[in-house]
N, C-alpha and C. Protein backbone atom coordinates (compact mmCIF):
# COMPACT_ATOMS: atom_id res chain seq x y z
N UNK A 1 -14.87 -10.38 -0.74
CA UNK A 1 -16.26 -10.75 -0.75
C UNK A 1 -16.65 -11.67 0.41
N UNK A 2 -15.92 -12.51 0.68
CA UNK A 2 -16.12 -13.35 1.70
C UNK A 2 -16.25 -12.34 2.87
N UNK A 3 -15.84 -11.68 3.57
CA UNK A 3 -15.86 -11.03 4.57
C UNK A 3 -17.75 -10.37 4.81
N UNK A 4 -17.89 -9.89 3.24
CA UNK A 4 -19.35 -9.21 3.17
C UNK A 4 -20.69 -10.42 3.54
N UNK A 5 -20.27 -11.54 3.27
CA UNK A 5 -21.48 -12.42 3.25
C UNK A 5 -21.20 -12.92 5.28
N UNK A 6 -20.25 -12.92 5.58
CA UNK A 6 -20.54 -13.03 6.98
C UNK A 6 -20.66 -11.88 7.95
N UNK A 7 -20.74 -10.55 7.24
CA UNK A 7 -21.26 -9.56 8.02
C UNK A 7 -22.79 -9.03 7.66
N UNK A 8 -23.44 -8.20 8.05
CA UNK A 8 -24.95 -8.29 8.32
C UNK A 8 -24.97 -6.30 7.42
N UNK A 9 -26.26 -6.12 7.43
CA UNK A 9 -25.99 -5.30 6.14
C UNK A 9 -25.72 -3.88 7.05
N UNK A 10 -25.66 -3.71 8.40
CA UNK A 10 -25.33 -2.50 9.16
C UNK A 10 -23.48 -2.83 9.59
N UNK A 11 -23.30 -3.94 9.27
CA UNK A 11 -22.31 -4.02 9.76
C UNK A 11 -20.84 -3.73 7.95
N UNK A 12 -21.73 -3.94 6.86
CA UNK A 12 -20.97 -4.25 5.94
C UNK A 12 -20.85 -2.41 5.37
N UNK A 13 -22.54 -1.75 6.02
CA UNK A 13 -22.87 -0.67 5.58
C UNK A 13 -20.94 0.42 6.68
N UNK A 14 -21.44 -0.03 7.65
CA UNK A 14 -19.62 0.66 8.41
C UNK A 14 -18.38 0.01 7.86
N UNK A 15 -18.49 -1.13 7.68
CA UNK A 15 -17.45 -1.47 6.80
C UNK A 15 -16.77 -0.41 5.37
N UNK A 16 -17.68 -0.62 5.15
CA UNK A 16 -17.90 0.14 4.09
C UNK A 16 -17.62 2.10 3.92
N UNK A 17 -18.42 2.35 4.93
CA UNK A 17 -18.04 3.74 5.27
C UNK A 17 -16.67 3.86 5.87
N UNK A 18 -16.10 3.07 6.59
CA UNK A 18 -14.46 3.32 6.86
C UNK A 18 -13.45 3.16 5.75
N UNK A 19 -14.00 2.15 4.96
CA UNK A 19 -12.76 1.69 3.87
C UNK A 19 -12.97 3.36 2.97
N UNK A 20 -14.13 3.98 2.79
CA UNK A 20 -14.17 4.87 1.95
C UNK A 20 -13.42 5.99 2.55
N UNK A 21 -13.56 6.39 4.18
CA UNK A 21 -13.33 7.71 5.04
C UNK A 21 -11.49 7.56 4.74
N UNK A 22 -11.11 5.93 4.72
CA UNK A 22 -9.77 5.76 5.13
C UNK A 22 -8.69 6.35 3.63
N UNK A 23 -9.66 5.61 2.43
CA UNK A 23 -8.84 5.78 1.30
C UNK A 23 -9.15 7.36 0.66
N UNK A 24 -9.88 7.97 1.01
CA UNK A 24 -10.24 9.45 0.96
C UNK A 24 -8.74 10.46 1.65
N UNK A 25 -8.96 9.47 3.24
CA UNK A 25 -7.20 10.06 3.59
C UNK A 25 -6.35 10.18 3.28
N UNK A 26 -5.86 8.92 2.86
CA UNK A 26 -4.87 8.46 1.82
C UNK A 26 -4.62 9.46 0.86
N UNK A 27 -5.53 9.59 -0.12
CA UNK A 27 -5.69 10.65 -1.17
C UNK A 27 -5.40 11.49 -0.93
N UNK A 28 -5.99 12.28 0.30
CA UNK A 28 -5.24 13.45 0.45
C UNK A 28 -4.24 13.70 1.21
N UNK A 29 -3.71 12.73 1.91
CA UNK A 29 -1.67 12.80 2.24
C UNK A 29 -1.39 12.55 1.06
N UNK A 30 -1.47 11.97 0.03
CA UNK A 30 -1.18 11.97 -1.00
C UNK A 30 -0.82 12.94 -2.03
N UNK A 31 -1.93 13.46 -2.30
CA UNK A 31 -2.00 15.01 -2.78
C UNK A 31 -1.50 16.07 -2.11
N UNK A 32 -1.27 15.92 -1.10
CA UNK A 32 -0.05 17.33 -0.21
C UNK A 32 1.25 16.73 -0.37
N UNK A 33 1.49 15.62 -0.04
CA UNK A 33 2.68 15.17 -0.14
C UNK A 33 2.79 15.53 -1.66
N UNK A 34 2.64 15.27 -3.02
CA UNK A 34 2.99 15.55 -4.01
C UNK A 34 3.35 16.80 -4.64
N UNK A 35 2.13 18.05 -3.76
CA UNK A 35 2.54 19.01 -3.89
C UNK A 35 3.63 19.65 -3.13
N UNK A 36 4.45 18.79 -2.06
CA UNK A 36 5.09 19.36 -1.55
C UNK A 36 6.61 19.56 -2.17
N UNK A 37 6.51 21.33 -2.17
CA UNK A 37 7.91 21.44 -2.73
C UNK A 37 8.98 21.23 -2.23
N UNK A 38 9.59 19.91 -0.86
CA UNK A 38 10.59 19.60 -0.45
C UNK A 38 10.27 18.19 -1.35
N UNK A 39 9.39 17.54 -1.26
CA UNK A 39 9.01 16.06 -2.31
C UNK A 39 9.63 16.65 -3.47
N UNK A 40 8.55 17.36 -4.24
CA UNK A 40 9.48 17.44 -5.48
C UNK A 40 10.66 17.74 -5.86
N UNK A 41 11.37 18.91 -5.30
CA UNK A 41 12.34 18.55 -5.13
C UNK A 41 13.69 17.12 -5.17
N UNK A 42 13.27 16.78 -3.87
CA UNK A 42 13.86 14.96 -3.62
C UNK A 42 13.48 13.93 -4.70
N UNK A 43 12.50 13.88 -5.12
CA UNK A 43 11.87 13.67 -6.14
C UNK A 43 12.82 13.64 -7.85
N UNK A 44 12.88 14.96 -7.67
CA UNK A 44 13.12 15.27 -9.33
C UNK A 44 14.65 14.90 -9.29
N UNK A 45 15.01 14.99 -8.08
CA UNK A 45 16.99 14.78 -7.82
C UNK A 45 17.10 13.47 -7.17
N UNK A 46 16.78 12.43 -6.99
CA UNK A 46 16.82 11.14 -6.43
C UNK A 46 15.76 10.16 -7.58
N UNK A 47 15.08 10.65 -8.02
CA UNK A 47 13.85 9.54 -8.82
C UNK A 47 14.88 8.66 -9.34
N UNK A 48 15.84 8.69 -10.27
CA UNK A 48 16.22 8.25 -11.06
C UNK A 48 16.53 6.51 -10.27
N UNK A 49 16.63 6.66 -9.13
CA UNK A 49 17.05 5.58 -8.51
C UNK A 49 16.38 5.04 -7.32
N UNK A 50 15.71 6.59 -6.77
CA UNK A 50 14.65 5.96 -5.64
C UNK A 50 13.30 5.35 -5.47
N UNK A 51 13.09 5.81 -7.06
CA UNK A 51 11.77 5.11 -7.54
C UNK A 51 11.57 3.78 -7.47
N UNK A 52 13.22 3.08 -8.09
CA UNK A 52 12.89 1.70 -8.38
C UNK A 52 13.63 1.16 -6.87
N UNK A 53 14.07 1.59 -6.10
CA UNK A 53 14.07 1.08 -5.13
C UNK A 53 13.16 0.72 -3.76
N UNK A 54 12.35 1.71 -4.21
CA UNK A 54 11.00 1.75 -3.16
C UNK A 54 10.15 0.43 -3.83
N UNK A 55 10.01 0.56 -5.32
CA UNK A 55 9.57 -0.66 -5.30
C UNK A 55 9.92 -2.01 -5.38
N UNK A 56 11.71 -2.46 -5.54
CA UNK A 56 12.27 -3.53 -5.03
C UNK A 56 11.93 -3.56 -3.76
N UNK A 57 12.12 -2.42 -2.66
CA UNK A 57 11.53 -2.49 -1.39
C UNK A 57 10.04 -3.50 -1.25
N UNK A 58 9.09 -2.81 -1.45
CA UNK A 58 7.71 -3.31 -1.86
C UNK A 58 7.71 -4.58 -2.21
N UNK A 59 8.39 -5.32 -3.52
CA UNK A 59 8.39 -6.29 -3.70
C UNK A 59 9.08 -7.53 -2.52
N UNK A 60 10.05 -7.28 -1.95
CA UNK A 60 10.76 -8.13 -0.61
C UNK A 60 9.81 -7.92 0.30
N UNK A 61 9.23 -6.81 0.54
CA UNK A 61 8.48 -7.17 1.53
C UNK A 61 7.60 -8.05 1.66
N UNK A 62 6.80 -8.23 0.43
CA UNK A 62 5.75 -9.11 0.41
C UNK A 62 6.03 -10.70 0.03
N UNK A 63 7.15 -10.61 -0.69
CA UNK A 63 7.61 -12.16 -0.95
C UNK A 63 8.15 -12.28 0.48
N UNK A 64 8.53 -11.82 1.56
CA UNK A 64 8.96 -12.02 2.59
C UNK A 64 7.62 -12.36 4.07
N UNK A 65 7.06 -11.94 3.57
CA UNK A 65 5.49 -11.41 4.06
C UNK A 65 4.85 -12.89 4.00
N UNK A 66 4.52 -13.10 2.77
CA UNK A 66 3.87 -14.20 1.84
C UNK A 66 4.28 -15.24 2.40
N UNK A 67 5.78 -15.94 2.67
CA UNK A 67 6.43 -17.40 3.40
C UNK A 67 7.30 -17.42 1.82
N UNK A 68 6.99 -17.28 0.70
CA UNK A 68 7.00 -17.59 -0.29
C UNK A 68 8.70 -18.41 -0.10
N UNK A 69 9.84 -17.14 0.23
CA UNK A 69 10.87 -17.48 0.20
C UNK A 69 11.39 -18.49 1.12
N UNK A 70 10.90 -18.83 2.23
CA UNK A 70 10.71 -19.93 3.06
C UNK A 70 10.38 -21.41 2.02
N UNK A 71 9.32 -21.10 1.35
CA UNK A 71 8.89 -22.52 0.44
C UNK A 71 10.02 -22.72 -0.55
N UNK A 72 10.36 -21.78 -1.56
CA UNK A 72 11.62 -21.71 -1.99
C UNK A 72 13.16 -22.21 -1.29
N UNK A 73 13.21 -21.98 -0.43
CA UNK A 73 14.03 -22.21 0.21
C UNK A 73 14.24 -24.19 0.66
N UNK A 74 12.78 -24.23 0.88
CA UNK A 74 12.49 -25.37 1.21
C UNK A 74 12.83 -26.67 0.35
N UNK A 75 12.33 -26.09 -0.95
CA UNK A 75 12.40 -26.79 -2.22
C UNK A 75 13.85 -27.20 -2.31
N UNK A 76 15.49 -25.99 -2.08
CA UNK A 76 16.11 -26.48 -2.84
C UNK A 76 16.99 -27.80 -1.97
């Protein structure tokens, strides 16, 4: 929200139209990628383990991202 009150209403109006054009993309790499029968595949024979590793991935990144583990670190 902060970002919207210091932009002007042509400027929030493109703002706006990119965040929509961008996550529209998204969606649809998304949706091919899912239908893709080399994904599913990899998918149905790796999930069991690559699922939760993509998102331990995800999670380090952002506590790494954040400083967080730096402050932690700091503390002990």
């Amino acid at each position: 929200m902060p970002v919207f009150r210091a932009l002007g209403p042509a400027d929030a109006g493109l703002f706006m139209l990119v965040f929509v054009a961008l996550v529209a993309l998204w969606c649809a790499v998304a949706a091919w990628l899912g239908g893709h029968p080399r994904v599913i595949r990899l998918v149905g024979r790796a999930g069991r383990w690559l699922v939760p590793v993509v998102f331990i991935g995800i999670g380090v990144v952002i506590l790494v991202g954040s400083g967080v583990l730096g402050r932690l670190a700091a503390l002990a």
